[in-house]
PDB file of N, CA and C in Angstrom:
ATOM      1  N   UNK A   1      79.630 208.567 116.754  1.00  0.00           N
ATOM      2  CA  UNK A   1      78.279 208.620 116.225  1.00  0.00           C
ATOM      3  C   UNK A   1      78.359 209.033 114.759  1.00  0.00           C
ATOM      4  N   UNK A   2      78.006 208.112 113.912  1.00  0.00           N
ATOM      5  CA  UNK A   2      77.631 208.506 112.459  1.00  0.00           C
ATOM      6  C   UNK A   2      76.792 209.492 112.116  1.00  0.00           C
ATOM      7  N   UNK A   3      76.778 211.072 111.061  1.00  0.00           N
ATOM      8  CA  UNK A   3      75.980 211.587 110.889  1.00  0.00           C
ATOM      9  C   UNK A   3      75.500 211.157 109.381  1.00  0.00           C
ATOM     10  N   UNK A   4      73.939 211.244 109.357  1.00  0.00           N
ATOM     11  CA  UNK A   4      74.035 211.243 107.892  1.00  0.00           C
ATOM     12  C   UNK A   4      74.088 212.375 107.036  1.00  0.00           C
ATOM     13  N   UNK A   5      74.632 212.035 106.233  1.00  0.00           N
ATOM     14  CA  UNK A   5      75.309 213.429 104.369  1.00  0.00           C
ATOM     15  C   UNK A   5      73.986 214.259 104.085  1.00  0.00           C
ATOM     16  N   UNK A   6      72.697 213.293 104.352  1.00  0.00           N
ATOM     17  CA  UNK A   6      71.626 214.321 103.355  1.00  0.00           C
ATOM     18  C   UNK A   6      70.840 215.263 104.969  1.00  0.00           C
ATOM     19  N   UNK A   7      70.390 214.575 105.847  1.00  0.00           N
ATOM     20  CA  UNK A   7      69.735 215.444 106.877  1.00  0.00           C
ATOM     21  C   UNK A   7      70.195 215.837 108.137  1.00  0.00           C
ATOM     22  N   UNK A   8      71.883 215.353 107.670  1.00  0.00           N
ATOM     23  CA  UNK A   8      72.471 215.933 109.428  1.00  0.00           C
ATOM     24  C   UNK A   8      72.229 215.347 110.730  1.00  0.00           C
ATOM     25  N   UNK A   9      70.938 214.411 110.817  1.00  0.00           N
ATOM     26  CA  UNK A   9      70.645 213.563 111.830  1.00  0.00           C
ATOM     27  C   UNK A   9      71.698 212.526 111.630  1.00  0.00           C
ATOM     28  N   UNK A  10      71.582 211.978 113.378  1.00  0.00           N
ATOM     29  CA  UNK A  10      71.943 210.434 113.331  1.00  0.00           C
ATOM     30  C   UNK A  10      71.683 210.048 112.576  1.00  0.00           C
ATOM     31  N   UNK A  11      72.492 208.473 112.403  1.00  0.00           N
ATOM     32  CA  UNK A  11      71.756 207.722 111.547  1.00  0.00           C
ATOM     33  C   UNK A  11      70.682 206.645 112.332  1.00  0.00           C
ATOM     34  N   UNK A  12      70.929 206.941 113.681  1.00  0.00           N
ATOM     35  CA  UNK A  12      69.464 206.235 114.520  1.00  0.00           C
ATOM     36  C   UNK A  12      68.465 206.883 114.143  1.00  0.00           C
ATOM     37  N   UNK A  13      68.642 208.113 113.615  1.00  0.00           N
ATOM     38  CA  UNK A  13      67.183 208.973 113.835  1.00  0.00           C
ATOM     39  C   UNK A  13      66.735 208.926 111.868  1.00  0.00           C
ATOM     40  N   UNK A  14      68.082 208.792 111.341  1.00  0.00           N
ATOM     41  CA  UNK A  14      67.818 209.802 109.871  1.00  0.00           C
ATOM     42  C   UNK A  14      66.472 209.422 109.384  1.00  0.00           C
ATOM     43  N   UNK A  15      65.674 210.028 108.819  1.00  0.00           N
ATOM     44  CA  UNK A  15      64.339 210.333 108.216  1.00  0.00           C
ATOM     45  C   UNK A  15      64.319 210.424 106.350  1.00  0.00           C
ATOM     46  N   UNK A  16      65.681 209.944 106.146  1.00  0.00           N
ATOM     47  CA  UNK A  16      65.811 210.209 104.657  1.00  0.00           C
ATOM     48  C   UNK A  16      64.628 209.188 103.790  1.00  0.00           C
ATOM     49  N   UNK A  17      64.966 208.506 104.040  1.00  0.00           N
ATOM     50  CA  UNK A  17      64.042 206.999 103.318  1.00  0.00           C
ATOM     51  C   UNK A  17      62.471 207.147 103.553  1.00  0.00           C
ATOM     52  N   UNK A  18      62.247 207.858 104.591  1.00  0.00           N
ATOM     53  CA  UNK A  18      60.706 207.706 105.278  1.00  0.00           C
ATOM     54  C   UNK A  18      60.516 209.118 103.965  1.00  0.00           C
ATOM     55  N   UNK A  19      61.219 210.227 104.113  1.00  0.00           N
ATOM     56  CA  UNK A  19      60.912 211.160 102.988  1.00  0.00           C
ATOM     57  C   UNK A  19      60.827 211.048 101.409  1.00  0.00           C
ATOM     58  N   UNK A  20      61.413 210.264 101.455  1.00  0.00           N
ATOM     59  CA  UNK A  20      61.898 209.557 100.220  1.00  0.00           C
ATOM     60  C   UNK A  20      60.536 208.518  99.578  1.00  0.00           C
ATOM     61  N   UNK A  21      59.792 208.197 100.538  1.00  0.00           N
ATOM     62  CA  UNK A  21      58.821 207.172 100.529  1.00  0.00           C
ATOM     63  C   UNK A  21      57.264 207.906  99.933  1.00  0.00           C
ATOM     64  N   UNK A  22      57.281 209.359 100.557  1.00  0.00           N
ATOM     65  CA  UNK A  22      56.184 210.398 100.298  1.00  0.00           C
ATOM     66  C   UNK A  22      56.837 210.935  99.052  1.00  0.00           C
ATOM     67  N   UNK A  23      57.697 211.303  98.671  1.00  0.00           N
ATOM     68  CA  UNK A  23      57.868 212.262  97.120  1.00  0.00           C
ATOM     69  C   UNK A  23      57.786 211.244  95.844  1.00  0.00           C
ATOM     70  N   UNK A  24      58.316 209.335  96.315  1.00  0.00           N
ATOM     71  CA  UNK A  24      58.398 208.737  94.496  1.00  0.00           C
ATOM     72  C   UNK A  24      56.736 208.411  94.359  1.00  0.00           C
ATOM     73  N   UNK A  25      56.509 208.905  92.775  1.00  0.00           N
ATOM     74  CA  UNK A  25      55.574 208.588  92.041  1.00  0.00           C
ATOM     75  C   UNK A  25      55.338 207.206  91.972  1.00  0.00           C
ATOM     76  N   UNK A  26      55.045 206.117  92.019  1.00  0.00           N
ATOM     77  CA  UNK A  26      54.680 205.033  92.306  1.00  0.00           C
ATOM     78  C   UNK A  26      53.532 204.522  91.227  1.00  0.00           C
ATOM     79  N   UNK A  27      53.788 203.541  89.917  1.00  0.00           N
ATOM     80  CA  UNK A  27      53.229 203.631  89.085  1.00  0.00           C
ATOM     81  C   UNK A  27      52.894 201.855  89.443  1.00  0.00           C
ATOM     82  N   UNK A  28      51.510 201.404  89.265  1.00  0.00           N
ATOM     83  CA  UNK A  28      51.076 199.842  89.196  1.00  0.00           C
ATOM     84  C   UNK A  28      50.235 199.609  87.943  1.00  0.00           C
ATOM     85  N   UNK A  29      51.238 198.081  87.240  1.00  0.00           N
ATOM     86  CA  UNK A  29      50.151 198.088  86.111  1.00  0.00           C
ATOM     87  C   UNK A  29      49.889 196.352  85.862  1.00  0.00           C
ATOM     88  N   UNK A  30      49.302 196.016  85.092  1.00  0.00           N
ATOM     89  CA  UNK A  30      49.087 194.724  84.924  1.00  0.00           C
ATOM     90  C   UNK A  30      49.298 194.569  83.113  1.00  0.00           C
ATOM     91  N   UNK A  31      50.180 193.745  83.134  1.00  0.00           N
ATOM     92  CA  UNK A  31      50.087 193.420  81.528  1.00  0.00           C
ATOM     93  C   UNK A  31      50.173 192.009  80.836  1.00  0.00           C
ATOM     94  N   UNK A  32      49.947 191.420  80.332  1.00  0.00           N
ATOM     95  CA  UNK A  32      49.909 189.744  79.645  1.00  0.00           C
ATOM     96  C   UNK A  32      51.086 189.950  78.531  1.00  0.00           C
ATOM     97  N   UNK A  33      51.856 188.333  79.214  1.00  0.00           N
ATOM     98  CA  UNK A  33      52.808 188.272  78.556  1.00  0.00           C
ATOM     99  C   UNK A  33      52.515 187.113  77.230  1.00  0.00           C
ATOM    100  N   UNK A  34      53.631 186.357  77.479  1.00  0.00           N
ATOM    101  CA  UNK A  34      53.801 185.004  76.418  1.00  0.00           C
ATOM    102  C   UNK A  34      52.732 184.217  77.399  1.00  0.00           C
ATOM    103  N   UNK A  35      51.887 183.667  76.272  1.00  0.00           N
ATOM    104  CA  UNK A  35      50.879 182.631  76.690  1.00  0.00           C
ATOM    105  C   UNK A  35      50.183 183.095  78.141  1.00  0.00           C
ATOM    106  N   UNK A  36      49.370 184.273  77.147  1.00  0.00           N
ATOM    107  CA  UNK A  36      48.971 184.738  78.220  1.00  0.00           C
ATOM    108  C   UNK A  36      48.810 184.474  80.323  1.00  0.00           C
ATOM    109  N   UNK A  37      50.208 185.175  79.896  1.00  0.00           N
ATOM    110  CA  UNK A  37      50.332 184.717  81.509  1.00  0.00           C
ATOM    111  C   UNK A  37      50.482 186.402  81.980  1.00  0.00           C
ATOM    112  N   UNK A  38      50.080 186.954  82.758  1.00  0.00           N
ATOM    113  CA  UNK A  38      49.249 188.358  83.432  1.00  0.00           C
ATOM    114  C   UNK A  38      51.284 188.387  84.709  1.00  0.00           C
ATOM    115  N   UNK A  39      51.442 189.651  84.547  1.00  0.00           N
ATOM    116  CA  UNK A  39      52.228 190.445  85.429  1.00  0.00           C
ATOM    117  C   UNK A  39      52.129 191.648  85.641  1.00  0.00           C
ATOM    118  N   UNK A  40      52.288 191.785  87.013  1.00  0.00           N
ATOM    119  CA  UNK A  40      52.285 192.822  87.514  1.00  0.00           C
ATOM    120  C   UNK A  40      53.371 194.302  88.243  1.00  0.00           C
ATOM    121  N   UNK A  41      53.241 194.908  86.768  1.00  0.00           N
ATOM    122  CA  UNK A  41      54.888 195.981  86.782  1.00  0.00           C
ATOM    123  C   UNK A  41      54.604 197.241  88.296  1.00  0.00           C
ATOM    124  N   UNK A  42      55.377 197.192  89.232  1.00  0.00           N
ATOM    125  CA  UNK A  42      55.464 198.730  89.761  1.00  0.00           C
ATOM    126  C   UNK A  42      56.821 199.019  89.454  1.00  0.00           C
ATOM    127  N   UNK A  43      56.316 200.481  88.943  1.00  0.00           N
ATOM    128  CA  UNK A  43      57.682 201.057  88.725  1.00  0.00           C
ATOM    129  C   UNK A  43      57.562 202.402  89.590  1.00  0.00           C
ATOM    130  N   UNK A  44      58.757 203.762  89.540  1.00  0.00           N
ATOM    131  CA  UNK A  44      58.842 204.614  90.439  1.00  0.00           C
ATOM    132  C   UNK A  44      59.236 204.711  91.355  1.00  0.00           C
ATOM    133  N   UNK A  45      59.454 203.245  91.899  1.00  0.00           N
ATOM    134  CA  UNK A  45      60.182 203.201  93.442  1.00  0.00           C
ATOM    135  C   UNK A  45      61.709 203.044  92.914  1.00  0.00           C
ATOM    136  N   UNK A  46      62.445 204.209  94.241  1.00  0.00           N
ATOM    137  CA  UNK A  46      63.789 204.128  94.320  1.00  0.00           C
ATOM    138  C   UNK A  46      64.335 203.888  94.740  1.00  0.00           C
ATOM    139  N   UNK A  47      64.315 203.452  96.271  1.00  0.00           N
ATOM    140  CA  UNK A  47      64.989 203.106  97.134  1.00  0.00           C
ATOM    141  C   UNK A  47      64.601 201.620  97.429  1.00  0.00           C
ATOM    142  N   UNK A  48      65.699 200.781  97.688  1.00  0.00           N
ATOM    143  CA  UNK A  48      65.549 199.353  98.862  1.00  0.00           C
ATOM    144  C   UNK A  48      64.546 199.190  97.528  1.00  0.00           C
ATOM    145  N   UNK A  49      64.652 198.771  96.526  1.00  0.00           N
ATOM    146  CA  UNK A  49      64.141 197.499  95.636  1.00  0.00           C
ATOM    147  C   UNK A  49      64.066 196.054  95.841  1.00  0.00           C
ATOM    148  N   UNK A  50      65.150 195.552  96.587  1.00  0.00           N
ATOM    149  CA  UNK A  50      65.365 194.189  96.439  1.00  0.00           C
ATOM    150  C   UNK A  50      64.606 193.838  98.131  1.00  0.00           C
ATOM    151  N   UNK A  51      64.233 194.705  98.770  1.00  0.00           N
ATOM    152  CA  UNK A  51      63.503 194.360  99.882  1.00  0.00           C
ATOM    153  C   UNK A  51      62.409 194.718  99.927  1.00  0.00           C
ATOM    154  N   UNK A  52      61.855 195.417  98.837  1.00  0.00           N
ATOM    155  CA  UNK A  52      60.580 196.005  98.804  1.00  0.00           C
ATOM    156  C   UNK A  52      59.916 194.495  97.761  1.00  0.00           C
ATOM    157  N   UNK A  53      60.839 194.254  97.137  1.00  0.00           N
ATOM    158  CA  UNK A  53      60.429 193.080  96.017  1.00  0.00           C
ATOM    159  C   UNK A  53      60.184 191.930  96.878  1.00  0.00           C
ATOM    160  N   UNK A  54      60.842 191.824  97.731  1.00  0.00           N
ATOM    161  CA  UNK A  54      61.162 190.566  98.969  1.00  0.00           C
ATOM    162  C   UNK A  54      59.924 190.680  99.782  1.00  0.00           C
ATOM    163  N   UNK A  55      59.357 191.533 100.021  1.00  0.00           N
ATOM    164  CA  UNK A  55      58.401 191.718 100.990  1.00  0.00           C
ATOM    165  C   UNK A  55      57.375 191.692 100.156  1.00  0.00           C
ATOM    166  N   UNK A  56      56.873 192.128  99.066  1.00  0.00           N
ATOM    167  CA  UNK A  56      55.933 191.531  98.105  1.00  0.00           C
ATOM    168  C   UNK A  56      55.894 190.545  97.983  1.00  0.00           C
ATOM    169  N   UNK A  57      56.718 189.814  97.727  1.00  0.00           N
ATOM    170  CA  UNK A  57      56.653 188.005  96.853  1.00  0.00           C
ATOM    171  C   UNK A  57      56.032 187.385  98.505  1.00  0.00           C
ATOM    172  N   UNK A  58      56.224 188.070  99.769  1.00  0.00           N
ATOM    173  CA  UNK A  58      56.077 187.256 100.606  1.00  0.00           C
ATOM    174  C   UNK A  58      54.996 187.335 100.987  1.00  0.00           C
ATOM    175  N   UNK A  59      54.315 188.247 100.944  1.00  0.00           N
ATOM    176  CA  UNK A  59      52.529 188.536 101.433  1.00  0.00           C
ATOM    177  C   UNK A  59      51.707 187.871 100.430  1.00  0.00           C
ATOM    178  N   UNK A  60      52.183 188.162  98.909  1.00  0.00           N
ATOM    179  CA  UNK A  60      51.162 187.825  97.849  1.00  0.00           C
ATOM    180  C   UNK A  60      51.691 186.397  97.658  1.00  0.00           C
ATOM    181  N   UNK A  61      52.400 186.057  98.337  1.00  0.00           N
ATOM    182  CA  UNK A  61      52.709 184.247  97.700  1.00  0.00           C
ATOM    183  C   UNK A  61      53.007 184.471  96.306  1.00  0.00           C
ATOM    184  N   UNK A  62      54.092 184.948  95.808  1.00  0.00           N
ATOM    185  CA  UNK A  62      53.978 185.197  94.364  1.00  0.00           C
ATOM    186  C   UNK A  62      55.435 185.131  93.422  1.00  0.00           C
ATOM    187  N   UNK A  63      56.056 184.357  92.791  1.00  0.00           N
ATOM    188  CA  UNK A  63      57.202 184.787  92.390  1.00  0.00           C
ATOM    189  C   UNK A  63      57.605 186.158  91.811  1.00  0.00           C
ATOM    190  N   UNK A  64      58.664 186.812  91.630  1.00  0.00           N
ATOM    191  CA  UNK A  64      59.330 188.275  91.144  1.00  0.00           C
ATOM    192  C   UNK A  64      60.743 188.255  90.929  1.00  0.00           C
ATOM    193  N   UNK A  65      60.484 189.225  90.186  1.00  0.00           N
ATOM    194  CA  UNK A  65      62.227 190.094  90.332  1.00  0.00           C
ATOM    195  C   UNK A  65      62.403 191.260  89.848  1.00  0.00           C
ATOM    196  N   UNK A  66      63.511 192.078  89.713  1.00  0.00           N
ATOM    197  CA  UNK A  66      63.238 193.585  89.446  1.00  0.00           C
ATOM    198  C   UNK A  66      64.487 193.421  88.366  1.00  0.00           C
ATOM    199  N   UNK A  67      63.910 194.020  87.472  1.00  0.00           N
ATOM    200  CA  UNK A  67      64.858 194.334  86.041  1.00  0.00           C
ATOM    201  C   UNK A  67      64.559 196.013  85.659  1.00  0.00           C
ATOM    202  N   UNK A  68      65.617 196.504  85.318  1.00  0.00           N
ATOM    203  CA  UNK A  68      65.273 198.305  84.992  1.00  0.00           C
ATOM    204  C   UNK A  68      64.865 199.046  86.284  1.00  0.00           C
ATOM    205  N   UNK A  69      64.962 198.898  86.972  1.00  0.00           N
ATOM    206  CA  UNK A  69      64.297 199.088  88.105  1.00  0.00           C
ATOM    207  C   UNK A  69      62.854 199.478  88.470  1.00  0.00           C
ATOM    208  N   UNK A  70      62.799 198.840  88.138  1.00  0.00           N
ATOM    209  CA  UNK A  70      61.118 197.722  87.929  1.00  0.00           C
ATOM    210  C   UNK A  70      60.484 196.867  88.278  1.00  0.00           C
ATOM    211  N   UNK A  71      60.231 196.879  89.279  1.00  0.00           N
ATOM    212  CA  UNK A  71      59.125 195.317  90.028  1.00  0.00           C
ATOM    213  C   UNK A  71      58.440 194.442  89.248  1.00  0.00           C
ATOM    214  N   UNK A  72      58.602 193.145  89.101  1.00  0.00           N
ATOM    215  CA  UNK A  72      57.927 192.397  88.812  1.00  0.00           C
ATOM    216  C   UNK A  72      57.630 191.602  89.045  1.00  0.00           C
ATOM    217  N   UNK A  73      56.182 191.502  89.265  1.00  0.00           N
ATOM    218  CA  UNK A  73      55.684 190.257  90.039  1.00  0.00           C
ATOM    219  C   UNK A  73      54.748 189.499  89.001  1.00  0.00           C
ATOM    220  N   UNK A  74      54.835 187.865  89.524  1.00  0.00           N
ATOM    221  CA  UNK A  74      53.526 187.206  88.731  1.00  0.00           C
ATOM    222  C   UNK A  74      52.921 187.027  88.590  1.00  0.00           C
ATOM    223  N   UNK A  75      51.579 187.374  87.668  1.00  0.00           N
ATOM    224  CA  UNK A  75      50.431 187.178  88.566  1.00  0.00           C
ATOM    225  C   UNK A  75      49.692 188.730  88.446  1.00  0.00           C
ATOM    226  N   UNK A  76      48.277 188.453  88.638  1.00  0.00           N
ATOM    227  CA  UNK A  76      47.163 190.233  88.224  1.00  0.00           C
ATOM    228  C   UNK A  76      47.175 190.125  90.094  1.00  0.00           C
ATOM    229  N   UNK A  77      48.226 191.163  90.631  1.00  0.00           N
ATOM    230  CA  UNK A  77      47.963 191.648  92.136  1.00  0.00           C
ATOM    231  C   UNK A  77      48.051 193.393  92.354  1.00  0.00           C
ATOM    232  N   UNK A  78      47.189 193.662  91.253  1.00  0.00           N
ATOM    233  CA  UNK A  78      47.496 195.354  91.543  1.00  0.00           C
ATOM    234  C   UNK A  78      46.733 196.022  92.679  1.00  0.00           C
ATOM    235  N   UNK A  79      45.648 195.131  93.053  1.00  0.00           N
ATOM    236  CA  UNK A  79      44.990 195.931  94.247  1.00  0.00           C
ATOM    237  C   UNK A  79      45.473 195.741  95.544  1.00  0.00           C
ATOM    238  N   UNK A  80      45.950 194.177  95.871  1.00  0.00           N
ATOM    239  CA  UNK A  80      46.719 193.768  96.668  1.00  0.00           C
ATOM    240  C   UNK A  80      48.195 194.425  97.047  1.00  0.00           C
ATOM    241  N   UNK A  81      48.887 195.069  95.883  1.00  0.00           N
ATOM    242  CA  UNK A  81      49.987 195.513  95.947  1.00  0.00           C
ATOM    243  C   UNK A  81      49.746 196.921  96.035  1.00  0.00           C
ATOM    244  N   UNK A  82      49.098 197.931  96.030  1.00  0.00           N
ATOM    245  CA  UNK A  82      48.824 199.005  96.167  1.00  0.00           C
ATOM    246  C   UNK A  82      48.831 198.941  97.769  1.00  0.00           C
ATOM    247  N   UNK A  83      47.549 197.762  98.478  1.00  0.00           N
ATOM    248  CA  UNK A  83      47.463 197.838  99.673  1.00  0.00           C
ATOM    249  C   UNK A  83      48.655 197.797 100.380  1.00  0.00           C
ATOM    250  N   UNK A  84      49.516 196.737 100.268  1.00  0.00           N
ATOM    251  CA  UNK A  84      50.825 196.601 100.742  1.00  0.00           C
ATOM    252  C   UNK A  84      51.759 197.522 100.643  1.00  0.00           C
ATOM    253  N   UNK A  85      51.464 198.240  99.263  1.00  0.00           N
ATOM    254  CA  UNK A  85      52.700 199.673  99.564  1.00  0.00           C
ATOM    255  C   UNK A  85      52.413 200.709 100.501  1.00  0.00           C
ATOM    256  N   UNK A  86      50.869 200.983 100.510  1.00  0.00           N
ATOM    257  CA  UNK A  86      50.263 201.807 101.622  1.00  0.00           C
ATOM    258  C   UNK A  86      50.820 201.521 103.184  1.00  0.00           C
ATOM    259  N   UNK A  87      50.922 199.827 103.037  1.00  0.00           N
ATOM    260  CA  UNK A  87      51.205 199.774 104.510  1.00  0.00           C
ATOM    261  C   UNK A  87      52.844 200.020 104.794  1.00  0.00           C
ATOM    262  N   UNK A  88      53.555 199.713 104.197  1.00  0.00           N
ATOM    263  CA  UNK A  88      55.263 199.516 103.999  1.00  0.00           C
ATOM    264  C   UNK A  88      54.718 201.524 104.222  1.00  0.00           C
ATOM    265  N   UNK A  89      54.136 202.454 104.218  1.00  0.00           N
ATOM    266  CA  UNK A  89      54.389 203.605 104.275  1.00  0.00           C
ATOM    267  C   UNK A  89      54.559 204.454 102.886  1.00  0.00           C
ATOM    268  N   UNK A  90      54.301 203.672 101.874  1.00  0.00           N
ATOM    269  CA  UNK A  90      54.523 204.731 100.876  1.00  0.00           C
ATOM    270  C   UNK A  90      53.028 206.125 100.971  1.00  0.00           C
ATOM    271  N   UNK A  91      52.863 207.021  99.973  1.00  0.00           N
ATOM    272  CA  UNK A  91      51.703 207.976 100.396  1.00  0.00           C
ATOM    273  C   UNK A  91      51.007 207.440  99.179  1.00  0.00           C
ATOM    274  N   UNK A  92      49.646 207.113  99.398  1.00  0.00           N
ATOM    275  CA  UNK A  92      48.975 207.112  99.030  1.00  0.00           C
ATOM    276  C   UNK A  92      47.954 207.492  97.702  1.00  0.00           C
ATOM    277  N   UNK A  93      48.525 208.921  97.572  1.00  0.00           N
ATOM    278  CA  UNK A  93      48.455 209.673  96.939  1.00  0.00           C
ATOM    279  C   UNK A  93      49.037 209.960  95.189  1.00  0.00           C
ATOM    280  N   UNK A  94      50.310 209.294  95.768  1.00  0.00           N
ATOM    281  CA  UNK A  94      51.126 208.974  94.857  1.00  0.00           C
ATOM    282  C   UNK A  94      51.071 207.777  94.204  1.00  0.00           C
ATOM    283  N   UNK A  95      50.521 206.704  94.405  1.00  0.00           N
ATOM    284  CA  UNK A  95      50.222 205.593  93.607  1.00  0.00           C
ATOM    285  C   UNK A  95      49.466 205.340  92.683  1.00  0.00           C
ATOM    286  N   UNK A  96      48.977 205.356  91.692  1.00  0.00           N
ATOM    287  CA  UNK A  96      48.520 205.226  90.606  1.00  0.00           C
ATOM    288  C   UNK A  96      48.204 203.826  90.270  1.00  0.00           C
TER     289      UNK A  96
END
């Protein structure tokens, strides 16, 4: 049985990521690029980027990718993407 390094649990059980999900600051913004074309930056998230990006592009129908570690999606979806982080479990609270 694997333990994990940070909480001593299994790793069936570990709770690191779910904790991890309530403490990052979680920042959403919308900005216009070249020819005015509108994107939408979240930044703050640390963990599982490339599946958190993956699971965005797939609800909002939307192309992305993450540079700096930085979400970017195409397209003005900041209310839409707030909702979706709420549900993936991030807190609420913390999103901006």
């Amino acid at each position: 049985m694997n333990i994990c390094p940070k909480c001593g649990l299994p790793i069936e059980t570990c709770i690191c990521k779910e904790l991890a999900k309530t403490k990052e600051k979680i920042r959403i913004e919308v900005v216009k690029r070249r020819f005015g074309k509108e994107v939408t930056l979240i930044s703050g998230i640390e963990s599982d980027l490339k599946n958190i990006t993956k699971k965005l592009k797939e609800e909002l129908a939307c192309g992305g990718t993450v540079k700096n570690n930085i979400i970017e999606l195409q397209g003005e979806h900041a209310r839409k993407t707030r909702e979706k982080l709420i549900e993936m479990g991030f807190s609420e609270e913390n999103i901006e």
